[in-house]
N, C-alpha and C. Protein backbone atom coordinates (compact mmCIF):
# COMPACT_ATOMS: atom_id res chain seq x y z
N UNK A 1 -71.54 63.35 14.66
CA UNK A 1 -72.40 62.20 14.52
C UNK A 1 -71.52 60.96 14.50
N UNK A 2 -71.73 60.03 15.38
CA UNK A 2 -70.67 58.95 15.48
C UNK A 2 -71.58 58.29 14.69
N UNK A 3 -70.57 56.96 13.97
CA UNK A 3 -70.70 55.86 13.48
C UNK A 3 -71.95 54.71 13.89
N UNK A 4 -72.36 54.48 14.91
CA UNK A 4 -73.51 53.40 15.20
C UNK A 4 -74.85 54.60 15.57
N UNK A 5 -74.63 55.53 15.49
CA UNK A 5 -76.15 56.73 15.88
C UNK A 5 -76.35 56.75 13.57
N UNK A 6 -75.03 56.54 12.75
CA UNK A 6 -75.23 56.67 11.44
C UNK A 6 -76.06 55.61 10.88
N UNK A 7 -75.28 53.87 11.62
CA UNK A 7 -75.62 52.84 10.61
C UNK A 7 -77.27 52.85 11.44
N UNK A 8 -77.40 53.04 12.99
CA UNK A 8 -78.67 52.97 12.94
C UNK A 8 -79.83 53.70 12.22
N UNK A 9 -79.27 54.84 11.77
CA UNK A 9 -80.62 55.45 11.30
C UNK A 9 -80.72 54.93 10.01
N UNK A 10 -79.82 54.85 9.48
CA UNK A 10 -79.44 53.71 8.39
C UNK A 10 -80.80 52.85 8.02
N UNK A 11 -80.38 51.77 9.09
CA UNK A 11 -81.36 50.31 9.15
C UNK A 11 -82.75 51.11 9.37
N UNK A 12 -82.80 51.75 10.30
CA UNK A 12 -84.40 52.43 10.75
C UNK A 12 -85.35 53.23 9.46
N UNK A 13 -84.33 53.67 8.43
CA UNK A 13 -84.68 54.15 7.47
C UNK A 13 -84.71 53.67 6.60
N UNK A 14 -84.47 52.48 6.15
CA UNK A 14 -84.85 51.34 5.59
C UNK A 14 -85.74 50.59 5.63
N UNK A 15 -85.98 50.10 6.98
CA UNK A 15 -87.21 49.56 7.51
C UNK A 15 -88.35 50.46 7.14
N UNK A 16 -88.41 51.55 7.50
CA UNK A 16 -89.48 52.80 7.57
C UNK A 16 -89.93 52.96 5.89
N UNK A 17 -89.15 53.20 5.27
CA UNK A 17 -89.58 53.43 3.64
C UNK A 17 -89.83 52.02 3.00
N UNK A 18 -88.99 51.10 3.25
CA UNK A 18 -89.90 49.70 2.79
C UNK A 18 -90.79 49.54 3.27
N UNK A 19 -91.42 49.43 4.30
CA UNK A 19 -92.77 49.20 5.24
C UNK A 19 -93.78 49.91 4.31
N UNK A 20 -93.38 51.26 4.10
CA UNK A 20 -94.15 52.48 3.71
C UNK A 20 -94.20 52.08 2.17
N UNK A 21 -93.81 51.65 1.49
CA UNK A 21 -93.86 50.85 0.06
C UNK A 21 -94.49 49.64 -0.15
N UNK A 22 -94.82 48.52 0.96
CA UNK A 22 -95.79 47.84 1.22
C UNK A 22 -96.76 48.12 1.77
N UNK A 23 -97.37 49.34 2.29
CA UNK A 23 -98.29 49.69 2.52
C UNK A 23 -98.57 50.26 1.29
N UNK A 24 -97.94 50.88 0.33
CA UNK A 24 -98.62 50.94 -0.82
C UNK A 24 -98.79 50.39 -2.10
N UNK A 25 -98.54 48.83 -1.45
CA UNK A 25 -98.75 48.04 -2.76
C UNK A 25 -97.84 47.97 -3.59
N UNK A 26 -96.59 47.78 -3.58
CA UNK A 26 -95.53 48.49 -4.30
C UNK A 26 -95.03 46.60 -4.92
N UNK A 27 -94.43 46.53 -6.07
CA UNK A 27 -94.39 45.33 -6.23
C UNK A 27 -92.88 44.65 -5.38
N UNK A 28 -92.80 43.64 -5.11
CA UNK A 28 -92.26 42.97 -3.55
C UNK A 28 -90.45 43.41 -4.89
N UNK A 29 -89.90 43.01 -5.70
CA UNK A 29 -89.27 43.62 -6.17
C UNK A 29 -88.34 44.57 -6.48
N UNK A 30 -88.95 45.40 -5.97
CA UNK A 30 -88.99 46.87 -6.13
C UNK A 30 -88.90 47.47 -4.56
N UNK A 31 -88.69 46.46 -3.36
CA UNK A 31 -89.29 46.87 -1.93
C UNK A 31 -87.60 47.43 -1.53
N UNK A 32 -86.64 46.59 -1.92
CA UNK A 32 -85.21 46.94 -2.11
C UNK A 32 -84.76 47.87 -2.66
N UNK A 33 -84.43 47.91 -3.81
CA UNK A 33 -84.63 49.36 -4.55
C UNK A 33 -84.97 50.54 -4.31
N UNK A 34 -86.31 49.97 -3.73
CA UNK A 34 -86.95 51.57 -2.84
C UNK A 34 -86.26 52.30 -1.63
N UNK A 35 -86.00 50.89 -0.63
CA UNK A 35 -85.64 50.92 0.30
C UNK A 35 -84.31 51.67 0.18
N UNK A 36 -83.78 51.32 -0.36
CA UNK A 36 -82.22 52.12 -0.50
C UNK A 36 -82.25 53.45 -0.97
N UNK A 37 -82.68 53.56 -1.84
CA UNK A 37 -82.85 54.73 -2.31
C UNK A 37 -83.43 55.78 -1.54
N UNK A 38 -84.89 55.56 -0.58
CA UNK A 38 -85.22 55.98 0.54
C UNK A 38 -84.17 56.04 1.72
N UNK A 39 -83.47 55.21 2.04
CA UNK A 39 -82.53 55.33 3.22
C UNK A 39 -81.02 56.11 3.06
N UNK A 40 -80.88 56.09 1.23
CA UNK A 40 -79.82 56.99 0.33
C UNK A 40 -80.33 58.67 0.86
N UNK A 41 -81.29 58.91 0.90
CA UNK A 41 -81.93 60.55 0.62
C UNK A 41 -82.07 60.83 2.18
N UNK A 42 -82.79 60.09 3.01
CA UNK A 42 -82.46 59.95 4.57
C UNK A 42 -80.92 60.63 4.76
N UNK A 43 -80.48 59.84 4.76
CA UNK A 43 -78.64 60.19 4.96
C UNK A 43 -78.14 61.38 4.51
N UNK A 44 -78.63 61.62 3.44
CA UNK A 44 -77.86 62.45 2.65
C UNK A 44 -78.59 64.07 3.58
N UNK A 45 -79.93 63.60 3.97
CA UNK A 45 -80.77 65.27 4.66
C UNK A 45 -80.28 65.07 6.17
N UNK A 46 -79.91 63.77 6.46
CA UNK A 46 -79.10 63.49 7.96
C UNK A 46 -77.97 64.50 7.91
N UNK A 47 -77.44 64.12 7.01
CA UNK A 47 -75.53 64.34 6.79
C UNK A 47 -75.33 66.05 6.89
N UNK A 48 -76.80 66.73 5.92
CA UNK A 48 -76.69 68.14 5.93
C UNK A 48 -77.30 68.99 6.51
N UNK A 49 -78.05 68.22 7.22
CA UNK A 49 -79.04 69.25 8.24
C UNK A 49 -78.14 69.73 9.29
N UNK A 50 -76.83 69.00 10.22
CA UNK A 50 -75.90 69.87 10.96
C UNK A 50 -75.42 71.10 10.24
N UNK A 51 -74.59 70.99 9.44
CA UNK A 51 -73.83 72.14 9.13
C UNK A 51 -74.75 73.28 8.40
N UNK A 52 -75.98 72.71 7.64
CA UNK A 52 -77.22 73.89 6.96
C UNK A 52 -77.48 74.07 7.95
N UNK A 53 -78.95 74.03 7.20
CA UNK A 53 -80.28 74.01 7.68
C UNK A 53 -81.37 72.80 7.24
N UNK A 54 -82.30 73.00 7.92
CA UNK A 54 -83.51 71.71 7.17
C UNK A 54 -83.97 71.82 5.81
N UNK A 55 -83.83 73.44 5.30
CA UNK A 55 -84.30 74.00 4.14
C UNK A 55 -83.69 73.34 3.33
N UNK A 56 -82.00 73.90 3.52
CA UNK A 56 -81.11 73.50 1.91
C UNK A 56 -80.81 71.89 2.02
N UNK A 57 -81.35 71.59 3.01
CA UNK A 57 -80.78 69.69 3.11
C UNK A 57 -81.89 68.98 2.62
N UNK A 58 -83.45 69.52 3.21
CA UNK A 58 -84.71 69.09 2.34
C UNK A 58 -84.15 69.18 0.59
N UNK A 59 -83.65 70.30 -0.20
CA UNK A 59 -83.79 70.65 -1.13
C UNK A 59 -82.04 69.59 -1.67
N UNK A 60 -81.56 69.62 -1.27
CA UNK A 60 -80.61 69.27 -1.91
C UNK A 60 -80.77 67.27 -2.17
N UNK A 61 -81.38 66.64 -0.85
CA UNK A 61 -81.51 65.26 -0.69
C UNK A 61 -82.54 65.15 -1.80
N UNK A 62 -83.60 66.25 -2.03
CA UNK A 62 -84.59 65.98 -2.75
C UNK A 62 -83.97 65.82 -4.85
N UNK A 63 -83.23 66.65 -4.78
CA UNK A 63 -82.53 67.12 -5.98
C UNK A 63 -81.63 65.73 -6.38
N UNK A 64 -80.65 65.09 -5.50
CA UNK A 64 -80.03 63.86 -5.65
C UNK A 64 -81.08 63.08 -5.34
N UNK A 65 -82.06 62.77 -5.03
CA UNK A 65 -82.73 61.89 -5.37
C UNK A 65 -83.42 61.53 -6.28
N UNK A 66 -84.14 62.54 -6.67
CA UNK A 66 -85.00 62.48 -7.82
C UNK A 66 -83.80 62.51 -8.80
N UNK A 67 -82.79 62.50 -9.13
CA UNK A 67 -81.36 62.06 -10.25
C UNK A 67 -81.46 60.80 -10.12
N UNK A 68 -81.22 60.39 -8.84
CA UNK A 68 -81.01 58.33 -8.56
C UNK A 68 -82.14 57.85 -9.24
N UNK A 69 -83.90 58.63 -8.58
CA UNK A 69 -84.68 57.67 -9.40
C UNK A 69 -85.70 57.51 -10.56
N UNK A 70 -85.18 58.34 -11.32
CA UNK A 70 -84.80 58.58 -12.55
C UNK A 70 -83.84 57.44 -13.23
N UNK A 71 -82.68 57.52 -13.31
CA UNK A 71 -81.94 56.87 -13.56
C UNK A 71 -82.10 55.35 -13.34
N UNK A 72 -82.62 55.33 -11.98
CA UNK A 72 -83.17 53.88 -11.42
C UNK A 72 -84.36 53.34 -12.10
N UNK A 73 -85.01 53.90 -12.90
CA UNK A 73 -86.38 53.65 -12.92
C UNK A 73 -86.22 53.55 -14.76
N UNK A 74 -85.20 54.13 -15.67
CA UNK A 74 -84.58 53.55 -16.23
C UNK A 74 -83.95 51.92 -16.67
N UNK A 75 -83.37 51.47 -15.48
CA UNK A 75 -81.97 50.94 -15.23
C UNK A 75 -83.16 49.49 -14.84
N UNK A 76 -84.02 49.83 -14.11
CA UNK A 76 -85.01 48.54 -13.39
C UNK A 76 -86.20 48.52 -14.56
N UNK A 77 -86.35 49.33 -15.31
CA UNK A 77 -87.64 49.30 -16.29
C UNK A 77 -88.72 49.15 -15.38
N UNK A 78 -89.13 50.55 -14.58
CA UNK A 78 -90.45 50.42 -13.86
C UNK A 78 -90.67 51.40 -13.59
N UNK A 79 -91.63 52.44 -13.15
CA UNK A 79 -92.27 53.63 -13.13
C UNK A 79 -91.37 54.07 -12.22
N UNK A 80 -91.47 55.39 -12.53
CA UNK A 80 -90.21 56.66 -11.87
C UNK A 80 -91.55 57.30 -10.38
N UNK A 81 -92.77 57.23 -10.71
CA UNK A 81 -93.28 57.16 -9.39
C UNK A 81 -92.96 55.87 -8.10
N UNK A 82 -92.76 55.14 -7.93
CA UNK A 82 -92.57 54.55 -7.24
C UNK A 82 -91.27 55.23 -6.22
N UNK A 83 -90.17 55.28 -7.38
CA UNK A 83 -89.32 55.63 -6.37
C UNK A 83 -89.26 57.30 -5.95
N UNK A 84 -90.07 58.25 -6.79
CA UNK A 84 -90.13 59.17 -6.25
C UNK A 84 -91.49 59.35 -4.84
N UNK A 85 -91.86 57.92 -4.49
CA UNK A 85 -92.59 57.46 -3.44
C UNK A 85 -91.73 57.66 -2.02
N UNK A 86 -90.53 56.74 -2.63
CA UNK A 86 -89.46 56.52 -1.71
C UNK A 86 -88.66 57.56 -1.67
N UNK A 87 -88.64 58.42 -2.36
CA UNK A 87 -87.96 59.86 -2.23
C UNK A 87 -88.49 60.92 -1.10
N UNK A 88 -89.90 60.54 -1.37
CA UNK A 88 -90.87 62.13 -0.58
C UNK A 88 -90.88 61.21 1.14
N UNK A 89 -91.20 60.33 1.26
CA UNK A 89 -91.04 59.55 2.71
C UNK A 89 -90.37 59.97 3.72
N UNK A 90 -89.36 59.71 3.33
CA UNK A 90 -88.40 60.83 3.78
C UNK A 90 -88.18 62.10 4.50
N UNK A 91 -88.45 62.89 3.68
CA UNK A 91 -88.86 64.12 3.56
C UNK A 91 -89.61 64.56 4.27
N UNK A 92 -91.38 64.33 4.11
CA UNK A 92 -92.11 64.87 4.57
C UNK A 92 -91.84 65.45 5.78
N UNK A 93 -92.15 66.82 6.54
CA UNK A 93 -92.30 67.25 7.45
C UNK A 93 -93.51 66.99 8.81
N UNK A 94 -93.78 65.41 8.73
CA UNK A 94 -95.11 65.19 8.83
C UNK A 94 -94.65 65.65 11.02
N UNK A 95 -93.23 65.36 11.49
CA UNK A 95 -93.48 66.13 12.83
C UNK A 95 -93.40 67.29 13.27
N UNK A 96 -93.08 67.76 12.19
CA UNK A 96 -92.59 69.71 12.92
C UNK A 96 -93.91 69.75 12.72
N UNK A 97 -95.30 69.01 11.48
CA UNK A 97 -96.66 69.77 11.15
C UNK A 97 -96.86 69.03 12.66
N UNK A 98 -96.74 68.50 13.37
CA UNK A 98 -97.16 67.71 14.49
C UNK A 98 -97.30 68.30 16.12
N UNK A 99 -95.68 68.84 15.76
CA UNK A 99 -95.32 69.50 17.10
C UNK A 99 -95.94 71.20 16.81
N UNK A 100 -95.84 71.65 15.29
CA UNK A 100 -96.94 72.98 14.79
C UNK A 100 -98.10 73.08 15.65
N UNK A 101 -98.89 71.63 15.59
CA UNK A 101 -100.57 71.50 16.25
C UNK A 101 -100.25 71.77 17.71
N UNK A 102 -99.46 70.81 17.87
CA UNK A 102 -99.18 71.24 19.65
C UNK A 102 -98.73 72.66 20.40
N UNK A 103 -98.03 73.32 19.33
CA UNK A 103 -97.77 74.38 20.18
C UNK A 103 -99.03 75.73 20.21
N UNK A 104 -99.79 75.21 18.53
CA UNK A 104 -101.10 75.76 18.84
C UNK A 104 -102.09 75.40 20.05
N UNK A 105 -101.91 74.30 20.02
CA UNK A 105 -102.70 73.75 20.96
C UNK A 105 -102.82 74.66 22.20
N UNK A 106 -101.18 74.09 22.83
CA UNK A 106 -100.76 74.26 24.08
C UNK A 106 -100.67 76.17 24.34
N UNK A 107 -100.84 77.12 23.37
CA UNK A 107 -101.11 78.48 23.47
C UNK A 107 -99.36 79.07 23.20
N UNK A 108 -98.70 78.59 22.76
CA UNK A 108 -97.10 78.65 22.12
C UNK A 108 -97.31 79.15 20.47
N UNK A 109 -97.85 80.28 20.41
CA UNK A 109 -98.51 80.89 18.78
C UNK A 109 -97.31 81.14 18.70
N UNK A 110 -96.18 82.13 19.28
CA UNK A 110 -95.26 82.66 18.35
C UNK A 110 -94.21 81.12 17.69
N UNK A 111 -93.85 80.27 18.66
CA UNK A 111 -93.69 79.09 18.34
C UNK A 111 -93.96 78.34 16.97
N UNK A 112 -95.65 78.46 17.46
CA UNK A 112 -96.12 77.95 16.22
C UNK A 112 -96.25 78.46 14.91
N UNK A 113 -96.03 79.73 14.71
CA UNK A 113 -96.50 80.28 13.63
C UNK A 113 -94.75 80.76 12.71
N UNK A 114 -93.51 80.27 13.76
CA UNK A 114 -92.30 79.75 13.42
C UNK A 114 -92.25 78.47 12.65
N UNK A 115 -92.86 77.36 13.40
CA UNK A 115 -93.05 76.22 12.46
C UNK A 115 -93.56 76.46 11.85
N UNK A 116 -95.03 76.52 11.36
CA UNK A 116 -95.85 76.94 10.02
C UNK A 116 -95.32 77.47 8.89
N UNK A 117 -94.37 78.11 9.24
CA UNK A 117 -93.56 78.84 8.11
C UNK A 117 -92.47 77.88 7.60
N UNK A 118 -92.18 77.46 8.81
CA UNK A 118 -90.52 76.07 8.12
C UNK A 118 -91.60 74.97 7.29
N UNK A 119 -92.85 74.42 7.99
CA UNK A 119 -93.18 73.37 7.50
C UNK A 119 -93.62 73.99 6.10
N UNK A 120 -94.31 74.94 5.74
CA UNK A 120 -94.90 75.04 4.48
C UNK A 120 -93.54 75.39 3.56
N UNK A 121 -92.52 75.77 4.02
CA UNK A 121 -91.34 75.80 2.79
C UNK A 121 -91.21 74.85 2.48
N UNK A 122 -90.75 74.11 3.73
CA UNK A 122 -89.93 72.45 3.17
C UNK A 122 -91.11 71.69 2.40
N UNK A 123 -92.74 72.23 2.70
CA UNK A 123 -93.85 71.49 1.45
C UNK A 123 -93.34 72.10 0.04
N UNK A 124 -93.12 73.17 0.20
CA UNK A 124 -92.70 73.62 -1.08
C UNK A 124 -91.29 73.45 -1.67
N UNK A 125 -90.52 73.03 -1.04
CA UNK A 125 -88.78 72.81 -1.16
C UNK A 125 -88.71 71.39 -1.95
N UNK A 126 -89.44 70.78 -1.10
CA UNK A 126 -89.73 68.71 -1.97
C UNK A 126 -90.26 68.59 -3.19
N UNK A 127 -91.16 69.65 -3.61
CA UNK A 127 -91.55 69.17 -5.26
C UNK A 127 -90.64 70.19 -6.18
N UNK A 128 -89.91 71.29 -5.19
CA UNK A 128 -89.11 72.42 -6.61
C UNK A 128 -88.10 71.25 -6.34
N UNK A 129 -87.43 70.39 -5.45
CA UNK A 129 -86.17 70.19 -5.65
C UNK A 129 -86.36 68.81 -6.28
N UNK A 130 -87.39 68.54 -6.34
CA UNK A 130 -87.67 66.96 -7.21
C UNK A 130 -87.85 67.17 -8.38
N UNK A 131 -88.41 67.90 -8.51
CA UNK A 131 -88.54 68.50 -10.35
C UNK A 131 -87.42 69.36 -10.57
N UNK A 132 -86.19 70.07 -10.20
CA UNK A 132 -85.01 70.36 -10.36
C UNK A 132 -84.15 69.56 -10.56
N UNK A 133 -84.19 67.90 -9.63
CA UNK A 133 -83.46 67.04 -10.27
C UNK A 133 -83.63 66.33 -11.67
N UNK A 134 -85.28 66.51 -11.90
CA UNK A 134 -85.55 65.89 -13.17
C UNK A 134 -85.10 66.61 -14.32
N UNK A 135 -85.20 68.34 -13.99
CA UNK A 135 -84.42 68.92 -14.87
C UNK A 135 -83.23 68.79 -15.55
N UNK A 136 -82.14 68.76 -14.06
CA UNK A 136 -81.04 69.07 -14.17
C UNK A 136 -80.74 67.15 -14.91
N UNK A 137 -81.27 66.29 -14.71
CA UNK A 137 -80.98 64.96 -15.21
C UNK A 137 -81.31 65.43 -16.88
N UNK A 138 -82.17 65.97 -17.04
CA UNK A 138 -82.69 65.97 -18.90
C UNK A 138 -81.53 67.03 -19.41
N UNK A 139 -81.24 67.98 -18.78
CA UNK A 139 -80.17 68.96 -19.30
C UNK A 139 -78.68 68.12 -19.10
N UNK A 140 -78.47 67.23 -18.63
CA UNK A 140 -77.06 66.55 -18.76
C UNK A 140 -77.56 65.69 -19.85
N UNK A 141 -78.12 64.74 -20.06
CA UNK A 141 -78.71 64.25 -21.62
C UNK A 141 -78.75 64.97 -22.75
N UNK A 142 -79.21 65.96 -22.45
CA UNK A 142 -79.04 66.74 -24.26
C UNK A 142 -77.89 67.79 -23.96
N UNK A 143 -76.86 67.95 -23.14
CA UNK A 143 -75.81 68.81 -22.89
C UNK A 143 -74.59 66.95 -23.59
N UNK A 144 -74.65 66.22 -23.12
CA UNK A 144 -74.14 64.89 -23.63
C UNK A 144 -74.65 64.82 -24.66
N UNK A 145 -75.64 64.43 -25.34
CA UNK A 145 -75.95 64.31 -26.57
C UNK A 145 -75.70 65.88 -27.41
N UNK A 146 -75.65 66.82 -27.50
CA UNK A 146 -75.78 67.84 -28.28
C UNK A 146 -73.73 67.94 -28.69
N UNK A 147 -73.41 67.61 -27.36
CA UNK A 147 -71.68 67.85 -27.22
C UNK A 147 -71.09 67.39 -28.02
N UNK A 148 -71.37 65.63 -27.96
CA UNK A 148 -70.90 64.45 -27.95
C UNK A 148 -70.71 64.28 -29.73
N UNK A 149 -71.93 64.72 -30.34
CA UNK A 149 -71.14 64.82 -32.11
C UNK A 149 -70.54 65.80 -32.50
């Protein structure tokens, strides 16, 4: 992956999750914040989907993210939904469910019933690995606090 195919998806993924945060009303504030953090979790499922798969890169971007916004949502004093808004954006599998319809469509079942199976993991991969980061964030807090006296 060269350098200007990186910073572009970069900017494109920035644009895309802020847009997608003003479409939901998100306070103007908070459109930055999001944005990064959204274009942070982008990168990070960019960076690992070569050498994985879509599975462990869905699950792992999802896991460091939901840590960032957490912490962020902390740090800004504002609801931890928002940025787990800008977390799932990302994520979603909304074209493999896309190109799924089409290959039903077009009479490509074994095809499709290949996707069906990737798309419904990675539905299920985004909320275990978002609530794994929230875990694994509360177990470093009381693993720090329990240590620490």
């Amino acid at each position: 992956m060269d350098s200007f195919f990186f910073l572009l998806q970069a900017l494109a993924s920035y644009i895309a999750i802020a847009a997608f945060l003003v479409v939901l009303n998100v306070q103007k504030q908070m459109l930055i914040p999001g944005g990064l953090l959204g274009m942070l979790v982008w990168l990070i499922y960019l960076s690992l989907e070569g050498p994985t798969n879509a599975v462990i890169a869905t699950f792992t971007a999802a896991i460091v993210g939901s840590c960032i916004s957490q912490i962020m949502s902390i740090v800004l004093k504002t609801p931890s939904v928002i940025f787990s808004l800008a977390i799932l954006a990302p994520l979603v599998p909304g074209y493999r469910a896309y190109m799924t319809t089409t290959y039903f469509v077009s009479g490509e079942h074994a095809t499709a019933l290949v996707n069906v199976t990737t798309v419904i993991t990675l539905s299920l991969v985004i909320p275990i690995g978002m609530a794994s980061g929230t875990v694994l964030l509360r177990l470093y807090k009381y693993m720090k606090l329990r240590y620490s006296t």
